[in-house]
C-alpha atoms as a PDB file:
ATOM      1  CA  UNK A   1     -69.359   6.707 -49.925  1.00  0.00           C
ATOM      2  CA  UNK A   2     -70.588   8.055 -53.298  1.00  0.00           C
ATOM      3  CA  UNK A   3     -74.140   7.903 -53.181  1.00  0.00           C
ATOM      4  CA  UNK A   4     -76.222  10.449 -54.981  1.00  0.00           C
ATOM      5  CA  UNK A   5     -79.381  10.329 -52.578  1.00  0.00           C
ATOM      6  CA  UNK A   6     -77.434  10.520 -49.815  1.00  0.00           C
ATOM      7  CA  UNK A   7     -75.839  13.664 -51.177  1.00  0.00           C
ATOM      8  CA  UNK A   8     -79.118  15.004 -51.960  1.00  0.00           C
ATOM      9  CA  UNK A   9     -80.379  14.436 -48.404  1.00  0.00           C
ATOM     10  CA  UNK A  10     -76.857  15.955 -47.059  1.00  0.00           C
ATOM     11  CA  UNK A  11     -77.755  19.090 -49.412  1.00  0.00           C
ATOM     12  CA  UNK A  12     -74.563  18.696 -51.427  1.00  0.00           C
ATOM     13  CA  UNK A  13     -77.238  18.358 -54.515  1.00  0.00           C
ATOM     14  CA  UNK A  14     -79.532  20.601 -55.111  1.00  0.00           C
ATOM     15  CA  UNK A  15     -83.351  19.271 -55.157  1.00  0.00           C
ATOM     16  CA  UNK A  16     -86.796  20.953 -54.621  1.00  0.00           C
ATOM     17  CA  UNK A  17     -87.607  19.720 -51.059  1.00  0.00           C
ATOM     18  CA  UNK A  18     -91.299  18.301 -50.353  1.00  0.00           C
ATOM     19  CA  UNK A  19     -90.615  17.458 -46.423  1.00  0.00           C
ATOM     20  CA  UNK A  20     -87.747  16.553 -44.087  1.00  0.00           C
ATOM     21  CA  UNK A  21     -87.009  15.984 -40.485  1.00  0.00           C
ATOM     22  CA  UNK A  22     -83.998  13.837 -38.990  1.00  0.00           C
ATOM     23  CA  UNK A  23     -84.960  10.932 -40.279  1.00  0.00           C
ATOM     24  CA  UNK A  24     -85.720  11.134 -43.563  1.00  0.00           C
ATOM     25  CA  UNK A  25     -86.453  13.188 -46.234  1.00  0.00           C
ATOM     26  CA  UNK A  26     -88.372  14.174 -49.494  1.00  0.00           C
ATOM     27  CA  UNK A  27     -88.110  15.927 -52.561  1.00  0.00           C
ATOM     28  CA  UNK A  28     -89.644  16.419 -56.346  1.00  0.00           C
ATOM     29  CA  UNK A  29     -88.465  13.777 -58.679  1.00  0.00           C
ATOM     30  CA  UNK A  30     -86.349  15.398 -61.454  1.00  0.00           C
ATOM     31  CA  UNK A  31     -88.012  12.996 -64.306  1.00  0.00           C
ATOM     32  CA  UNK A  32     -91.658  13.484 -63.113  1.00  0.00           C
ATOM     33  CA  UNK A  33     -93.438  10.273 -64.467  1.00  0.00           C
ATOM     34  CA  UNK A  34     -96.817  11.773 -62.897  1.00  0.00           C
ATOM     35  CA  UNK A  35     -98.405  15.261 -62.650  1.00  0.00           C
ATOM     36  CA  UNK A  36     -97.345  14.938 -58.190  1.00  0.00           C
ATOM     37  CA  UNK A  37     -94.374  12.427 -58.237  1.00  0.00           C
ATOM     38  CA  UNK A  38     -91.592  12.887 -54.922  1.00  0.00           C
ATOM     39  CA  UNK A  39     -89.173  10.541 -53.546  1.00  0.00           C
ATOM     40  CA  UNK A  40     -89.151   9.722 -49.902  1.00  0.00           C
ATOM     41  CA  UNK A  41     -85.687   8.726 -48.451  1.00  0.00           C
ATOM     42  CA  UNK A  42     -84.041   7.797 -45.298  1.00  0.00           C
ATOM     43  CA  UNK A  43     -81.047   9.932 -44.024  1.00  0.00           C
ATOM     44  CA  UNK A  44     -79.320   6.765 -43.235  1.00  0.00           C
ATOM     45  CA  UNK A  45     -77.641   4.475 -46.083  1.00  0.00           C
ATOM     46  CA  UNK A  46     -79.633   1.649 -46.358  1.00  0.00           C
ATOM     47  CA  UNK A  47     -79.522   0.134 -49.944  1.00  0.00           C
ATOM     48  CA  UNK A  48     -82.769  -1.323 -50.610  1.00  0.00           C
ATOM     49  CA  UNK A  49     -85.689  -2.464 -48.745  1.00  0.00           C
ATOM     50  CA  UNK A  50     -84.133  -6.308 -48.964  1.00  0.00           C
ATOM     51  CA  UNK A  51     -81.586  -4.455 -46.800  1.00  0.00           C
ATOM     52  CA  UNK A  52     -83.453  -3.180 -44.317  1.00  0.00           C
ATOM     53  CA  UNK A  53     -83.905  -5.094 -41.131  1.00  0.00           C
ATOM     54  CA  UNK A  54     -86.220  -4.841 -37.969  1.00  0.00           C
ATOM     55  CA  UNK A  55     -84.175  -1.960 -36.359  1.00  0.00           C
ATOM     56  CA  UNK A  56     -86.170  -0.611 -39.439  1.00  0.00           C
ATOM     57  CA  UNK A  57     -88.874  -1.304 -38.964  1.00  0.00           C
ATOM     58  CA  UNK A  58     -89.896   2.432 -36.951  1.00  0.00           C
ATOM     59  CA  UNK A  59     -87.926   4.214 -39.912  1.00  0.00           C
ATOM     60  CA  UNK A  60     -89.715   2.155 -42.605  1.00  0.00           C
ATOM     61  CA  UNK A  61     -93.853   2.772 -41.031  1.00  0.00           C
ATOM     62  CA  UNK A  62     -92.303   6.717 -40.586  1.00  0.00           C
ATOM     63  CA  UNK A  63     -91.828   6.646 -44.519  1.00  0.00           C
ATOM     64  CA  UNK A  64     -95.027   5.490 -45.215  1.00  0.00           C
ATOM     65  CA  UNK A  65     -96.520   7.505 -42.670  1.00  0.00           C
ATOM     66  CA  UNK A  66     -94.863  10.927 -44.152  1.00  0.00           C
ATOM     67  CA  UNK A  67     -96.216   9.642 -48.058  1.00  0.00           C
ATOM     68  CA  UNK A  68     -99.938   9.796 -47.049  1.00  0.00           C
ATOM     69  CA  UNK A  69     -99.808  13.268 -45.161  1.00  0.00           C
ATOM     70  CA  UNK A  70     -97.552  14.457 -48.094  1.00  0.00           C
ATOM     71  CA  UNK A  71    -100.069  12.833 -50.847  1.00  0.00           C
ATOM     72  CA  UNK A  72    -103.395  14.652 -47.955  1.00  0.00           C
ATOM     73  CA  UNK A  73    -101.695  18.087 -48.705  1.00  0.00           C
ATOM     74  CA  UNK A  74    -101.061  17.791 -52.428  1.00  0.00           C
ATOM     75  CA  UNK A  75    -105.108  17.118 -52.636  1.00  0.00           C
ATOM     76  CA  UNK A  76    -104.205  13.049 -54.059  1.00  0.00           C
ATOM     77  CA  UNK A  77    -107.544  12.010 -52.188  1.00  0.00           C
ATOM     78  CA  UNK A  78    -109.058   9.863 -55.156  1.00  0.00           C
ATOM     79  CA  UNK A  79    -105.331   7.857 -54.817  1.00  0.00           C
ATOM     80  CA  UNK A  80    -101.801   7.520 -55.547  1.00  0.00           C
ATOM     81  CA  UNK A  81     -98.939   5.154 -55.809  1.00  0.00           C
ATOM     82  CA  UNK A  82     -96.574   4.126 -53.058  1.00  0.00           C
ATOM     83  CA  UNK A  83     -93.349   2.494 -55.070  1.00  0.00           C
ATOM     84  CA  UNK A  84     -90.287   0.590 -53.433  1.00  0.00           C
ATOM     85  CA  UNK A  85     -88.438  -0.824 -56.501  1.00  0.00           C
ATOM     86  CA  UNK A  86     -85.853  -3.138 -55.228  1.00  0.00           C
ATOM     87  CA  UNK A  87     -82.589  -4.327 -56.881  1.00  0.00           C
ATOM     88  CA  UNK A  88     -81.964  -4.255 -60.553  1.00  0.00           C
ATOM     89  CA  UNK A  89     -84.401  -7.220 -61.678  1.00  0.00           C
ATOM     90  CA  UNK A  90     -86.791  -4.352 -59.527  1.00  0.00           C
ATOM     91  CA  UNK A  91     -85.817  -1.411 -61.652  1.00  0.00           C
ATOM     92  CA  UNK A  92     -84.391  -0.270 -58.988  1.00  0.00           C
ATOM     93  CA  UNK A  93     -81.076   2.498 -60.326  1.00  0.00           C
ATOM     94  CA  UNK A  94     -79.927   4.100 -56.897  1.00  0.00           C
ATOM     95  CA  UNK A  95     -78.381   2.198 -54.130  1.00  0.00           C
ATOM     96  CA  UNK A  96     -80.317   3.684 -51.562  1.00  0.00           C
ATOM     97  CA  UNK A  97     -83.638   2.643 -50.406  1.00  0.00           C
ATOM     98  CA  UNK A  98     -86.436   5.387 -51.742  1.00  0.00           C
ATOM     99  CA  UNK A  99     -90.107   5.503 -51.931  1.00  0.00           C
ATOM    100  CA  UNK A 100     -91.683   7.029 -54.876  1.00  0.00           C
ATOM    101  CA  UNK A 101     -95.263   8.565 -54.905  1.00  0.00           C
ATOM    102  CA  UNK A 102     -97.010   9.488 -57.723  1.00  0.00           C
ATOM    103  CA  UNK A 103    -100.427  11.084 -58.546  1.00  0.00           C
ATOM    104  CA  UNK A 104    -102.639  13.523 -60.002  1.00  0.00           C
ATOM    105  CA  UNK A 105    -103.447  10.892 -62.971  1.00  0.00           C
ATOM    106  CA  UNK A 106    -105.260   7.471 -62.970  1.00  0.00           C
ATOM    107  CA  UNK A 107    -102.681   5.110 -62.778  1.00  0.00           C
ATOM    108  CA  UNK A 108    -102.769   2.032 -64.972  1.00  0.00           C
ATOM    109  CA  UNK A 109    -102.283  -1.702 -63.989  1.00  0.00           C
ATOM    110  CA  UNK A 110     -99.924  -3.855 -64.708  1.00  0.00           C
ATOM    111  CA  UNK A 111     -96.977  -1.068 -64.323  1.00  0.00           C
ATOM    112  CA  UNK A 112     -94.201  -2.895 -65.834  1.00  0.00           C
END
């Protein structure tokens, strides 16, 4: 398989890491679009979220789970953004299924 995120959480790529244990793992975006912005992936190859299935489901809550203590330490207490973009209509541009959390900014709404 050639998929860059799962080099990056095999360490074949280099990346800043934010957090990691077995199951996933998380690391600075390289084209910050925020003043805090990190990716969140799973170890495993899944593609997207529309992918993902309830043997998931434990992985998926872990995810979100590791974003809020991640966005607690970086001091993100008046809010962030949790983002899951799925498929190409999505924007999403790497086959493997990533959270992105930004912050330090007021975000604006609509976002795309």
């Amino acid at each position: 398989m050639d998929c860059l995120f799962c080099k990056i959480a095999e360490g074949k790529i280099p990346s800043k890491p934010v957090f990691q244990d077995h199951r996933i793992y998380a690391f600075a975006d390289i084209h910050p679009q925020a003043p805090v912005h990190f990716l969140i992936i799973p170890r495993e190859h899944i593609a997207s979220l529309h992918e993902a299935d309830e043997s998931h489901r434990e992985l998926l809550g872990h995810m979100l789970g590791v974003a809020a203590e991640i966005a607690r330490q970086k001091g993100l207490g008046n809010g962030y953004r949790v983002v899951a973009n799925i498929g190409p209509d999505g924007g999403q541009t790497v086959d493997h299924l990533h959270l992105h959390v930004l912050g330090g900014r007021a975000m604006t709404w609509p976002p795309g």
